[in-house]
PDB file of N, CA and C in Angstrom:
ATOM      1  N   UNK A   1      49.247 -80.325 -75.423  1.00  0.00           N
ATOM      2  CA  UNK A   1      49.231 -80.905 -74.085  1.00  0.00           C
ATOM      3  C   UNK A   1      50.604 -81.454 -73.720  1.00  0.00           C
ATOM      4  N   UNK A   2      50.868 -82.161 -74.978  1.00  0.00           N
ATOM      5  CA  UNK A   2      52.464 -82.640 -74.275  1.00  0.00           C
ATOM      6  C   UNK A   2      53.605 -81.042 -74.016  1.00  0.00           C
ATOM      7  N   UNK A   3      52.965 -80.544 -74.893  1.00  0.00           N
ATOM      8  CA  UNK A   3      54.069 -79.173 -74.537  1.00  0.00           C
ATOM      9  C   UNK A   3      54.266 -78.709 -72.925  1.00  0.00           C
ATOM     10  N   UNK A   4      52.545 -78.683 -72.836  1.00  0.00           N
ATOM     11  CA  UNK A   4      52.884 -78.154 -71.308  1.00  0.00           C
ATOM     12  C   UNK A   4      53.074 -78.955 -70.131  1.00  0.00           C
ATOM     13  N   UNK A   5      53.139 -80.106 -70.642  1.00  0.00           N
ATOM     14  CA  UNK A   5      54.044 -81.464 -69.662  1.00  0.00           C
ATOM     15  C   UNK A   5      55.361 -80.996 -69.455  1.00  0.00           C
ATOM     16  N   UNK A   6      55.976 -80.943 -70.464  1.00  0.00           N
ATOM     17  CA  UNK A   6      57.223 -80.373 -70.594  1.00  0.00           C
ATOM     18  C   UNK A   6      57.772 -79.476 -69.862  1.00  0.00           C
ATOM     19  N   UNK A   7      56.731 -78.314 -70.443  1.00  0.00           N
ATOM     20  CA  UNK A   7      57.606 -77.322 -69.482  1.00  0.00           C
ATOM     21  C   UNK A   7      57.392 -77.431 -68.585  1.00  0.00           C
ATOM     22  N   UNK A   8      55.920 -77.795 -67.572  1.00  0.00           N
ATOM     23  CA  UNK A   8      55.871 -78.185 -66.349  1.00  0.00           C
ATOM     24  C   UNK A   8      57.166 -78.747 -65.918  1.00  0.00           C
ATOM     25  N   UNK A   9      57.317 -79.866 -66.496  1.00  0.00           N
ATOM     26  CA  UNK A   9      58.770 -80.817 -65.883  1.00  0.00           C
ATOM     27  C   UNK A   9      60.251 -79.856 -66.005  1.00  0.00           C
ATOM     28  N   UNK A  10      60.047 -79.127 -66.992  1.00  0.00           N
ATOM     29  CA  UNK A  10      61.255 -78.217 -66.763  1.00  0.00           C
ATOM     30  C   UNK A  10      61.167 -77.231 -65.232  1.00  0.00           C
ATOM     31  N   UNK A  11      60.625 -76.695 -65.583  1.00  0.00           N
ATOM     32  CA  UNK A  11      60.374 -76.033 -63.862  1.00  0.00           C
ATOM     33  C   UNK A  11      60.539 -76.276 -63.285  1.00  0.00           C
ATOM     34  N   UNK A  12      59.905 -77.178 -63.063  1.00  0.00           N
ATOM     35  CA  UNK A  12      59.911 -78.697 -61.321  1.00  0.00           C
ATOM     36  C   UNK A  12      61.081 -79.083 -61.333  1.00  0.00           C
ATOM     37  N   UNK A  13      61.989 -79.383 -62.473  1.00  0.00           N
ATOM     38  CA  UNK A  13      63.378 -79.824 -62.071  1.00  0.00           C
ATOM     39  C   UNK A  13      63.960 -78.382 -62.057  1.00  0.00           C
ATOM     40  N   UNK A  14      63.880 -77.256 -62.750  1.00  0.00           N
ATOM     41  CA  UNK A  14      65.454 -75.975 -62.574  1.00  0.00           C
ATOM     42  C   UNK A  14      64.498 -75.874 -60.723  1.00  0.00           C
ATOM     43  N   UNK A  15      63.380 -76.133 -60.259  1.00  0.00           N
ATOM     44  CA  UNK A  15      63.533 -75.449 -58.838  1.00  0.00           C
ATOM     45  C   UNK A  15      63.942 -76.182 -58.347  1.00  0.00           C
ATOM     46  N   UNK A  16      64.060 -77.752 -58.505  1.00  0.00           N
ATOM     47  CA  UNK A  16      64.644 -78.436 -57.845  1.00  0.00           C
ATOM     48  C   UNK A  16      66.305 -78.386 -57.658  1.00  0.00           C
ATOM     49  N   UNK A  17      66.771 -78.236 -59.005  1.00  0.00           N
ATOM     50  CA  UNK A  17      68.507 -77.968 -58.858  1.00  0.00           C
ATOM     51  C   UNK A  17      68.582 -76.257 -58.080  1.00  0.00           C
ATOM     52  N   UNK A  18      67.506 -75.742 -58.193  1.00  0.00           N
ATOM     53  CA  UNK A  18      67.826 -74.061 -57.390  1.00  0.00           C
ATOM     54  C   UNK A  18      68.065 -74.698 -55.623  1.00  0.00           C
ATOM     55  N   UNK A  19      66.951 -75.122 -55.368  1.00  0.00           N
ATOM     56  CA  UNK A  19      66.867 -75.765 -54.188  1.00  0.00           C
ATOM     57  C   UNK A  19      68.116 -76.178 -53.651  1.00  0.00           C
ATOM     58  N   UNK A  20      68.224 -77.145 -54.361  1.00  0.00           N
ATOM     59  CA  UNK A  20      69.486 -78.317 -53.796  1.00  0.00           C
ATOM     60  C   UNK A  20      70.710 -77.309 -53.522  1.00  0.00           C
ATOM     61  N   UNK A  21      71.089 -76.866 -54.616  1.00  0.00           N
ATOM     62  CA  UNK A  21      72.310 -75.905 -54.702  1.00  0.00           C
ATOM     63  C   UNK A  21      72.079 -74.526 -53.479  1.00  0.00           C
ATOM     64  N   UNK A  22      70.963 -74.149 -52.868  1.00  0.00           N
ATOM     65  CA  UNK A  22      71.056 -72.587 -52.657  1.00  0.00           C
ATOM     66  C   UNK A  22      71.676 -72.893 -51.348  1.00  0.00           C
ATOM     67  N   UNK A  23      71.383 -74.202 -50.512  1.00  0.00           N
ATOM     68  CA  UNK A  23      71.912 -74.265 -49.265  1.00  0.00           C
ATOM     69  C   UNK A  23      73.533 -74.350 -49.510  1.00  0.00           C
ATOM     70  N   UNK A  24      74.559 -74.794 -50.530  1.00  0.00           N
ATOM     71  CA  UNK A  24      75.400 -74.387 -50.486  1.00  0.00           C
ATOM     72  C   UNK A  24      76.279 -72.808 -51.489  1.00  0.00           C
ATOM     73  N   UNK A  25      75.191 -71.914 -51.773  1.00  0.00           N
ATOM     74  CA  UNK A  25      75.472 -71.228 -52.842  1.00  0.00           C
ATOM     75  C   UNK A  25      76.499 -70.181 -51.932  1.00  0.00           C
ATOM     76  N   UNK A  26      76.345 -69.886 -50.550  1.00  0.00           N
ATOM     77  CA  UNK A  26      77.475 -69.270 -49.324  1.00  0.00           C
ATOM     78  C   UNK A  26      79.089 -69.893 -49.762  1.00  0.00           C
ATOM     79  N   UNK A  27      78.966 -71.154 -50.314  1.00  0.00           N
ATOM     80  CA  UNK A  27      79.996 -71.765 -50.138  1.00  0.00           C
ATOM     81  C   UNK A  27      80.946 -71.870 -50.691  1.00  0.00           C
ATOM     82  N   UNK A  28      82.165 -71.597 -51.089  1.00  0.00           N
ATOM     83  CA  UNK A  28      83.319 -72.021 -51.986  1.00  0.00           C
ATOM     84  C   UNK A  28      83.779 -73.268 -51.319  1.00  0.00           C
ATOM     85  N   UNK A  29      84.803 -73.967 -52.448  1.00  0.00           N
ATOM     86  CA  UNK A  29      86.089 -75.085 -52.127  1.00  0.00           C
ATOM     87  C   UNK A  29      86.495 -74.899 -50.568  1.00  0.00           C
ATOM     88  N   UNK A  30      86.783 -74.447 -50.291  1.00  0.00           N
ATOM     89  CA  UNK A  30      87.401 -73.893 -49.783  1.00  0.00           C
ATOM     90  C   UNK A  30      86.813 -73.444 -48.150  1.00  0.00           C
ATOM     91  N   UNK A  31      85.699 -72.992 -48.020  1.00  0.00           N
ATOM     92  CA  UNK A  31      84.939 -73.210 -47.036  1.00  0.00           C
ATOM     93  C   UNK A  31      84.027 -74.457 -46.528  1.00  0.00           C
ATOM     94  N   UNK A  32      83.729 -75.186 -47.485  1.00  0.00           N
ATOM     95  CA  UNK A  32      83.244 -76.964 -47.009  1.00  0.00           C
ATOM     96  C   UNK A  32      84.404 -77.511 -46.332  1.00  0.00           C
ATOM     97  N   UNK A  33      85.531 -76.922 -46.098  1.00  0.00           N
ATOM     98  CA  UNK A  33      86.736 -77.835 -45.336  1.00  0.00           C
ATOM     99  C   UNK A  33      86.832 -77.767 -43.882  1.00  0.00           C
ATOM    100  N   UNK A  34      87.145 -78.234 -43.147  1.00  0.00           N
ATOM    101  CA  UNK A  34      87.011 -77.581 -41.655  1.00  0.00           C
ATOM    102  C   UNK A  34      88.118 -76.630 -41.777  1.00  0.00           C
ATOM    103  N   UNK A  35      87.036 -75.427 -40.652  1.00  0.00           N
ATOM    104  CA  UNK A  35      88.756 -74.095 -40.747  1.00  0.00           C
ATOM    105  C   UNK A  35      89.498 -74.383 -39.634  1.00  0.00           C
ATOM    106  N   UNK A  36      89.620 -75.407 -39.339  1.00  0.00           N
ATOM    107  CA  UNK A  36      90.333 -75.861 -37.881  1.00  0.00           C
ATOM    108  C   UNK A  36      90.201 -74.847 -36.213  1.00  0.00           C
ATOM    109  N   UNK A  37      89.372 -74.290 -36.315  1.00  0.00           N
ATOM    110  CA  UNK A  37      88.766 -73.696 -35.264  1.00  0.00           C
ATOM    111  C   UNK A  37      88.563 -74.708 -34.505  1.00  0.00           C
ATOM    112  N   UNK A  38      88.405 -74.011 -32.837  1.00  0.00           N
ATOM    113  CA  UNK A  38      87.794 -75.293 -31.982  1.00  0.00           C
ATOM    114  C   UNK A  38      86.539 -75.464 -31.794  1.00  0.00           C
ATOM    115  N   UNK A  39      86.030 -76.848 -31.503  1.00  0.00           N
ATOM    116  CA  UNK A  39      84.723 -76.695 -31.779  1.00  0.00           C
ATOM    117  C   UNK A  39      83.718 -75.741 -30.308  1.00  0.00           C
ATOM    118  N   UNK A  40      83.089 -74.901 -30.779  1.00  0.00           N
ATOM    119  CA  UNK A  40      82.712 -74.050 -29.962  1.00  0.00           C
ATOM    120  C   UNK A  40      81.570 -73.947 -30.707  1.00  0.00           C
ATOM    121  N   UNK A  41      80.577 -73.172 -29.382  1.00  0.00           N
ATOM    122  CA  UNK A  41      79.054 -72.411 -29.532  1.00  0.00           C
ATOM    123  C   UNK A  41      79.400 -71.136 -30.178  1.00  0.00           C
ATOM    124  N   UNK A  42      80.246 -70.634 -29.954  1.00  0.00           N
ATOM    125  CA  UNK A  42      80.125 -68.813 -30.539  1.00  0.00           C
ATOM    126  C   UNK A  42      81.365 -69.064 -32.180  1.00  0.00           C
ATOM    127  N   UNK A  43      81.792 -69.982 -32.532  1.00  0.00           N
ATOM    128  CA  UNK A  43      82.027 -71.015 -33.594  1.00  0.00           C
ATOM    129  C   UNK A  43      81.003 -71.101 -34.043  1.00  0.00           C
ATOM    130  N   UNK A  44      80.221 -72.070 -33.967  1.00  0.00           N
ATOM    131  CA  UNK A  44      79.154 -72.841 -34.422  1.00  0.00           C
ATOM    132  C   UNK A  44      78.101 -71.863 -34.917  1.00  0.00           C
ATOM    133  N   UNK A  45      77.761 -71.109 -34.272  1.00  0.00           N
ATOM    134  CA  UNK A  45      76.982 -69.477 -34.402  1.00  0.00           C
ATOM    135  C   UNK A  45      77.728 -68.476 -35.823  1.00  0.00           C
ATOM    136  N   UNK A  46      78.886 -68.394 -35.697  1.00  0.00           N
ATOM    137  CA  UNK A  46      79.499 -67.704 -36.868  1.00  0.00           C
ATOM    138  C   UNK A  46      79.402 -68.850 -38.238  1.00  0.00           C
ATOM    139  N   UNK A  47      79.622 -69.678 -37.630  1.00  0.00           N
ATOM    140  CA  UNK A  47      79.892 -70.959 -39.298  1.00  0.00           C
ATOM    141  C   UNK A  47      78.161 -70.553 -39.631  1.00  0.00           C
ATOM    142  N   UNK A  48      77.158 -71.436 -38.873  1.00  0.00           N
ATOM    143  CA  UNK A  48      76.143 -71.666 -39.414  1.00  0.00           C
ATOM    144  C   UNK A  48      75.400 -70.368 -40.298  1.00  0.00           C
ATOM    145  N   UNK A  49      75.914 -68.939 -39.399  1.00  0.00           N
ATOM    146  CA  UNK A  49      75.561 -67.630 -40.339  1.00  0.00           C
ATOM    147  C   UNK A  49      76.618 -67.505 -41.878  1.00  0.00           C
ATOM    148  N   UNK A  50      77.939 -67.971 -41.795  1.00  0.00           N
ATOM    149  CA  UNK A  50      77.953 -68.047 -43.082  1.00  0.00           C
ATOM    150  C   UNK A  50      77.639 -69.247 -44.108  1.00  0.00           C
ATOM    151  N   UNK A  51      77.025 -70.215 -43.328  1.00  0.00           N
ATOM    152  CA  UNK A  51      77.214 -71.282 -44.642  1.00  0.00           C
ATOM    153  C   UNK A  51      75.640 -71.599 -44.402  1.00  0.00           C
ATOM    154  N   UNK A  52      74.644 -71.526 -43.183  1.00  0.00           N
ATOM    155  CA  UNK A  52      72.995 -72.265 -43.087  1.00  0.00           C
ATOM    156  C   UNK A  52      72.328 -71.578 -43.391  1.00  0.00           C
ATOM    157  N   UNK A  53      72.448 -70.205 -42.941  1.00  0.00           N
ATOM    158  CA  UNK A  53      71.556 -69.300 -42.999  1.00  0.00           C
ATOM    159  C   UNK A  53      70.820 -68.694 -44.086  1.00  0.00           C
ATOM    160  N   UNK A  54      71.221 -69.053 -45.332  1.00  0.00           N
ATOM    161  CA  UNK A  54      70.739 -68.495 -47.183  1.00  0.00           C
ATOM    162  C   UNK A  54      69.556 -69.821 -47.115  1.00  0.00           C
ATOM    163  N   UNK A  55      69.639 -71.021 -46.258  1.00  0.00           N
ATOM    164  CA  UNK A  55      68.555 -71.938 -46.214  1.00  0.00           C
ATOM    165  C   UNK A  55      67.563 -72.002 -44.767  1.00  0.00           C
ATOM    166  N   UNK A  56      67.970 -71.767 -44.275  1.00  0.00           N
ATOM    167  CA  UNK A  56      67.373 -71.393 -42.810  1.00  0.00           C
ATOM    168  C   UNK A  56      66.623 -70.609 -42.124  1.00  0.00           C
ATOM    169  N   UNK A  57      67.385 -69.217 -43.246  1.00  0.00           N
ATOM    170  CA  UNK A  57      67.488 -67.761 -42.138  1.00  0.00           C
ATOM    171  C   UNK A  57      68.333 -67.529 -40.990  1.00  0.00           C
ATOM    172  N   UNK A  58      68.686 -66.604 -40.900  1.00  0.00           N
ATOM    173  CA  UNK A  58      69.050 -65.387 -40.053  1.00  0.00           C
ATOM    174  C   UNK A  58      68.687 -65.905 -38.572  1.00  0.00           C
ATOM    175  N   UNK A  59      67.622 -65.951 -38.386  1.00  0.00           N
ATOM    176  CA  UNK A  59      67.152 -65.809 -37.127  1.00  0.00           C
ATOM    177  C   UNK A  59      66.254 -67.519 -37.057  1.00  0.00           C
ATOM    178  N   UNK A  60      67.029 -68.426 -37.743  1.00  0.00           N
ATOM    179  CA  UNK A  60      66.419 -69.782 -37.843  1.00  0.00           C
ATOM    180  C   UNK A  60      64.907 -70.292 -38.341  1.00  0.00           C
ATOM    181  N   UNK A  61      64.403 -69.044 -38.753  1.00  0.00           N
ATOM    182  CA  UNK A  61      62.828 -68.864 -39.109  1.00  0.00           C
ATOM    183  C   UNK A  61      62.727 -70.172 -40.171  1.00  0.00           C
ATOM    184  N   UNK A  62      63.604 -70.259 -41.063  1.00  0.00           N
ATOM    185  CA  UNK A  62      63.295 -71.172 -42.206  1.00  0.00           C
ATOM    186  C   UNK A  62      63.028 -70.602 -43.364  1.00  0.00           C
ATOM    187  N   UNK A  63      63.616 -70.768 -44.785  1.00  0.00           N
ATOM    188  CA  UNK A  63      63.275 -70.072 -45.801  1.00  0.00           C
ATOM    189  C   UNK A  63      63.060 -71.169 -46.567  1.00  0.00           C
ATOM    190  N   UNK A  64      64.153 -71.664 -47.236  1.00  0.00           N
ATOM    191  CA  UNK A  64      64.025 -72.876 -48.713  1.00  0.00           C
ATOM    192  C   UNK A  64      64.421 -74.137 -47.128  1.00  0.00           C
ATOM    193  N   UNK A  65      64.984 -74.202 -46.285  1.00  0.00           N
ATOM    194  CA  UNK A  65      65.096 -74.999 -45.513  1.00  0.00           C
ATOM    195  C   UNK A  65      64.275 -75.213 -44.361  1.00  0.00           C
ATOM    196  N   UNK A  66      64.456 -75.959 -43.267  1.00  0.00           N
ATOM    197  CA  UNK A  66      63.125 -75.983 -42.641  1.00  0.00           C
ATOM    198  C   UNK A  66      63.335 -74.884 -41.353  1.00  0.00           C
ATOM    199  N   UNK A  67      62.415 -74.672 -40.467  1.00  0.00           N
ATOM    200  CA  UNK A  67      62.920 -73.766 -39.109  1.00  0.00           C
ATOM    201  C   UNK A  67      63.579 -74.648 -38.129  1.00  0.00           C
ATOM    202  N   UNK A  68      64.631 -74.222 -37.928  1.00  0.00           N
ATOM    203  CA  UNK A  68      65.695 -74.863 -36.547  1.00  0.00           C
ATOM    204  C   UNK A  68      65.719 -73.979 -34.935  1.00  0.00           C
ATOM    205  N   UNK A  69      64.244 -73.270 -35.137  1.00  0.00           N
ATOM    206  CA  UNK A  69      64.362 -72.631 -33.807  1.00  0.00           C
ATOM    207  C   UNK A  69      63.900 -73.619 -32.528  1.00  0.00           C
ATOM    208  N   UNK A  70      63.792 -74.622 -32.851  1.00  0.00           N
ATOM    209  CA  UNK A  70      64.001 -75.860 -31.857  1.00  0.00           C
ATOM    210  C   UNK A  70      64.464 -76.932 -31.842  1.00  0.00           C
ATOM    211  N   UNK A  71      65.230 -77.127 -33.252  1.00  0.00           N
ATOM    212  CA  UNK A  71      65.943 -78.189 -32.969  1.00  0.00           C
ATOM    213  C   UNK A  71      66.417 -78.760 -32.017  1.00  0.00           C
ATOM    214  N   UNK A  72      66.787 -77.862 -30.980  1.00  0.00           N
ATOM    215  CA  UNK A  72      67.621 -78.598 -29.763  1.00  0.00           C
ATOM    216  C   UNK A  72      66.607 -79.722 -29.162  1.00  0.00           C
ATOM    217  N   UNK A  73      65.258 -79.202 -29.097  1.00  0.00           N
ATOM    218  CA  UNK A  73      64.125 -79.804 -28.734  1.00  0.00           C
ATOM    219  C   UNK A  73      63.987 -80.715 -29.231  1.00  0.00           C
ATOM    220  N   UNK A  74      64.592 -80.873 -30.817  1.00  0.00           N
ATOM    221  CA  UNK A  74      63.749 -82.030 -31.154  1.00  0.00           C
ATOM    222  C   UNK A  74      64.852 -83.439 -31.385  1.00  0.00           C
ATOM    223  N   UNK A  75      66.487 -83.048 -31.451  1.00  0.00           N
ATOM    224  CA  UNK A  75      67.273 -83.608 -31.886  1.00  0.00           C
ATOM    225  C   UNK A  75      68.419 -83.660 -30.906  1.00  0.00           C
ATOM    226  N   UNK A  76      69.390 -84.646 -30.900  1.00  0.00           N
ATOM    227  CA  UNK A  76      70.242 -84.337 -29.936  1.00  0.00           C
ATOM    228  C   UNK A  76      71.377 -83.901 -30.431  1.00  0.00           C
ATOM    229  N   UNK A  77      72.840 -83.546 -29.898  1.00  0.00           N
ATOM    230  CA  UNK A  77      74.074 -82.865 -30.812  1.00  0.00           C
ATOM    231  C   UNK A  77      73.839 -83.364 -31.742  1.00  0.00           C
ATOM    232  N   UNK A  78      74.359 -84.893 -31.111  1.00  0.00           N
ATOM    233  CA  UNK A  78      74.905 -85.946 -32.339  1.00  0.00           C
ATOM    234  C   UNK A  78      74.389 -85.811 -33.275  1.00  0.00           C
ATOM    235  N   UNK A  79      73.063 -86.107 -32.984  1.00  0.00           N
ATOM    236  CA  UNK A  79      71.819 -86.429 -33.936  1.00  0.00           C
ATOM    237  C   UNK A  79      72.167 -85.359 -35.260  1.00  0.00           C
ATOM    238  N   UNK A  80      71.898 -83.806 -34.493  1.00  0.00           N
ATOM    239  CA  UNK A  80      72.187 -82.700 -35.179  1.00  0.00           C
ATOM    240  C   UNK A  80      73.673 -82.408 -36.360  1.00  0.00           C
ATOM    241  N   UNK A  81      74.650 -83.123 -35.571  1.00  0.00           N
ATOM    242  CA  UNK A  81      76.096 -82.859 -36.249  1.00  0.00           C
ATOM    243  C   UNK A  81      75.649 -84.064 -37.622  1.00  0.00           C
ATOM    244  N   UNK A  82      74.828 -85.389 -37.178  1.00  0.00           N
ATOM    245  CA  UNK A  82      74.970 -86.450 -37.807  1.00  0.00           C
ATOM    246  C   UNK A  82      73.822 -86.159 -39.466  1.00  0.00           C
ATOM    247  N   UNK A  83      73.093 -85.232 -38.959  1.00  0.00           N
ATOM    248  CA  UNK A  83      72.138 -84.726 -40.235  1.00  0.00           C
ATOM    249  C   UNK A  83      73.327 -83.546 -41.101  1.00  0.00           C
ATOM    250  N   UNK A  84      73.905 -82.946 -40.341  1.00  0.00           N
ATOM    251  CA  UNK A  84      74.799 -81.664 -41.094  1.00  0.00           C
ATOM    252  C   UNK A  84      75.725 -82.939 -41.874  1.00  0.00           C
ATOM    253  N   UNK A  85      76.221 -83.719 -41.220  1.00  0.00           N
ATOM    254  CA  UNK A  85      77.217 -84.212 -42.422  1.00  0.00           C
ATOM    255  C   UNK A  85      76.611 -85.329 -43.347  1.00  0.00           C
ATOM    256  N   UNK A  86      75.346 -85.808 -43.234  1.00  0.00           N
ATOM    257  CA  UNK A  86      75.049 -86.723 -44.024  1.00  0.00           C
ATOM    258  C   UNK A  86      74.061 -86.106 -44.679  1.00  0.00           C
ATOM    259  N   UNK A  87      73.516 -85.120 -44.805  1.00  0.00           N
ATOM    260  CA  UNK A  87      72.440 -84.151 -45.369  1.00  0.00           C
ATOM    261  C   UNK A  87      71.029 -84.996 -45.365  1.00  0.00           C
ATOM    262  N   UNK A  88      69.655 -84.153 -45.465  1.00  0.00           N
ATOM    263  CA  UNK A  88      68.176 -84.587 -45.243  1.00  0.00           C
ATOM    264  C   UNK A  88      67.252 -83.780 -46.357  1.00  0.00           C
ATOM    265  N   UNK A  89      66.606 -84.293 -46.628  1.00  0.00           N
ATOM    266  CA  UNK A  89      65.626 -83.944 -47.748  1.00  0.00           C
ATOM    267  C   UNK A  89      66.546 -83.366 -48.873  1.00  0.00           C
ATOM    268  N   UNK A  90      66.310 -81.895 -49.499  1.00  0.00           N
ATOM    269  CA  UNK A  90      67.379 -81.449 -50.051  1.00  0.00           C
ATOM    270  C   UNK A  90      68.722 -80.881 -49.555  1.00  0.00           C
ATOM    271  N   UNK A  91      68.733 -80.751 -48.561  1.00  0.00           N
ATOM    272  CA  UNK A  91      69.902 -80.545 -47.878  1.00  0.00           C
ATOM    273  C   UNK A  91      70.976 -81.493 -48.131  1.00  0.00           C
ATOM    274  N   UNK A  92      72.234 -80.694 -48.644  1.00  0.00           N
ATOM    275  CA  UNK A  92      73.489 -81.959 -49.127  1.00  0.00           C
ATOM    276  C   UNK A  92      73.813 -82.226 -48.017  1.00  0.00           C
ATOM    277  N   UNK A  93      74.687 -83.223 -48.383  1.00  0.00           N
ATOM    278  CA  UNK A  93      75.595 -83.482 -47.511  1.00  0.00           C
ATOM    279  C   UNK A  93      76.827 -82.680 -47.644  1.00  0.00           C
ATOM    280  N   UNK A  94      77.368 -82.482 -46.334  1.00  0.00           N
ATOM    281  CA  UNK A  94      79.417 -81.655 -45.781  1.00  0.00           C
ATOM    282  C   UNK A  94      78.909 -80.628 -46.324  1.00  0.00           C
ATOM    283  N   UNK A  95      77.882 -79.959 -46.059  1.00  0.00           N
ATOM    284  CA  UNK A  95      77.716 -78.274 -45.974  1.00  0.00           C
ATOM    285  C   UNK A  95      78.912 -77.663 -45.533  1.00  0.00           C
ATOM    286  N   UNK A  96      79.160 -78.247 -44.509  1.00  0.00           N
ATOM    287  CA  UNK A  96      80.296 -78.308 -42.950  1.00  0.00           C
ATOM    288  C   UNK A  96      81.015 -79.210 -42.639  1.00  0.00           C
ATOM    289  N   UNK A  97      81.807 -79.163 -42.601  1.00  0.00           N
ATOM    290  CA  UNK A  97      82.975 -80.309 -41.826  1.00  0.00           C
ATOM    291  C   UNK A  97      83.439 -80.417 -40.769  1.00  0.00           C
ATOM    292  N   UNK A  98      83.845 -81.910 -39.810  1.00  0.00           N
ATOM    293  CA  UNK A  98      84.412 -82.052 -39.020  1.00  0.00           C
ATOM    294  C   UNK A  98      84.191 -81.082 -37.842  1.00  0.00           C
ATOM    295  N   UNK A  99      85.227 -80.295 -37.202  1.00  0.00           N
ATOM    296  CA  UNK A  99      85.102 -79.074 -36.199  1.00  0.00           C
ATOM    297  C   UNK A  99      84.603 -78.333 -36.830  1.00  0.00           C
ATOM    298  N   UNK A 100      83.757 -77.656 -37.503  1.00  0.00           N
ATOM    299  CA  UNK A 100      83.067 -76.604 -37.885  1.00  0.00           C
ATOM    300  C   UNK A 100      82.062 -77.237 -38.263  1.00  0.00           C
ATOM    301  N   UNK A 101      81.559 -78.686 -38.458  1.00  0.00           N
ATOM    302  CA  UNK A 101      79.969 -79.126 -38.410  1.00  0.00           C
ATOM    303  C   UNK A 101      79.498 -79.654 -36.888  1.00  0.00           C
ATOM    304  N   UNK A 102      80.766 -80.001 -35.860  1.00  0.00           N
ATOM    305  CA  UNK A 102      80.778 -80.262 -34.691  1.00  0.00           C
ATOM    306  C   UNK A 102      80.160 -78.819 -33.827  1.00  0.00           C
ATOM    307  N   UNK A 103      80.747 -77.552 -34.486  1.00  0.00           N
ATOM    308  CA  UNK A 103      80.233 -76.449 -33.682  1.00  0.00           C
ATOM    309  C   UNK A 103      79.299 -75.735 -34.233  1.00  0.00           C
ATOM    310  N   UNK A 104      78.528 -76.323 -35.084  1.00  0.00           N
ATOM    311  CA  UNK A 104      77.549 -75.689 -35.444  1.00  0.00           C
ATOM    312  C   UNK A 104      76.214 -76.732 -34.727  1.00  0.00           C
ATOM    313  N   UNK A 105      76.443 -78.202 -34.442  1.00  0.00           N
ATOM    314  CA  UNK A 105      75.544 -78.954 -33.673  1.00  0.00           C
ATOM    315  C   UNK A 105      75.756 -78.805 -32.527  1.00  0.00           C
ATOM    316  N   UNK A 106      76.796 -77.937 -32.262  1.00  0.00           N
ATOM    317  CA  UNK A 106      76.498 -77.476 -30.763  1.00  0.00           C
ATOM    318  C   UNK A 106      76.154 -76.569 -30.235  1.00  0.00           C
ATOM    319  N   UNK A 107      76.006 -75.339 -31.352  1.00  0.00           N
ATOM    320  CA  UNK A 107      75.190 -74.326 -30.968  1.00  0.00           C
ATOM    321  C   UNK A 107      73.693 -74.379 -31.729  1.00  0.00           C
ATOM    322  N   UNK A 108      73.139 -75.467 -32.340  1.00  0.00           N
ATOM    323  CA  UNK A 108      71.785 -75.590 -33.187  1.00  0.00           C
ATOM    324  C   UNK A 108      71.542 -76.412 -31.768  1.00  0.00           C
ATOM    325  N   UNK A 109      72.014 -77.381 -30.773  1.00  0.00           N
ATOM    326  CA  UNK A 109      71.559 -78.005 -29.846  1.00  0.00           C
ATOM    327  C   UNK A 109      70.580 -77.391 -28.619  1.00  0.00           C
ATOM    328  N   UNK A 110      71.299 -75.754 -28.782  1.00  0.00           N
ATOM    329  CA  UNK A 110      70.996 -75.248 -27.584  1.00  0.00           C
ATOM    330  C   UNK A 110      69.535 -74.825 -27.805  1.00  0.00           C
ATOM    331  N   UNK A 111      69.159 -74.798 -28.936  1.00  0.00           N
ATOM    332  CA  UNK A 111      67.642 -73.905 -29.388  1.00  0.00           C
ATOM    333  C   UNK A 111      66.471 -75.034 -29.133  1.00  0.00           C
ATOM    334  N   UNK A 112      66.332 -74.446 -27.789  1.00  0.00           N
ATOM    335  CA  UNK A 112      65.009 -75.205 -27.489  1.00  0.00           C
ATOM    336  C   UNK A 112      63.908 -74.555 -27.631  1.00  0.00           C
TER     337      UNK A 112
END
């Protein structure tokens, strides 16, 4: 019985570190920095497909992360830029930075 405590708890934690990590597994050094782009909607649209979307989806459906096909509805920019840089549930925090977490809450704003 204690065995299969164990491995239970092993599991539950490697999905938990799979989890945590997959929303940034898009990511190198190197891309968590802002790319000094301006902050823009058709910006914000390209960042979030390379760095949200392995947690999100493609088409905002939601996979290991939750669905953002209304966020705009439910959150405001700020609100939105202010969850990308301080991260929520498993979601880290600075997925995104600065102008490139600024234009990704401004094109997640528009999805009502």
């Amino acid at each position: 019985m204690i065995f299969v405590k164990k491995l239970l708890l092993a599991f539950i934690t490697g999905g938990m570190l799979l989890t945590i990590t997959a929303c940034g597994s898009n990511n190198d050094t190197s891309k968590n920095n802002d790319s000094g782009e301006p902050v823009s909607v058709a910006n914000g649209e390209k960042l979030f497909k390379q760095s949200c979307a392995s947690c999100h989806g493609g088409e905002l459906e939601g996979i290991i992360g939750p669905s953002l096909k209304k966020v705009g509805a439910k959150y405001s920019e700020k609100e939105i830029e202010n969850i990308i840089h301080d991260g929520r549930g498993s979601m880290p925090s600075g997925v995104v930075q600065g102008n490139d977490a600024k234009s990704v809450a401004k094109w997640l704003a528009t999805k009502k």
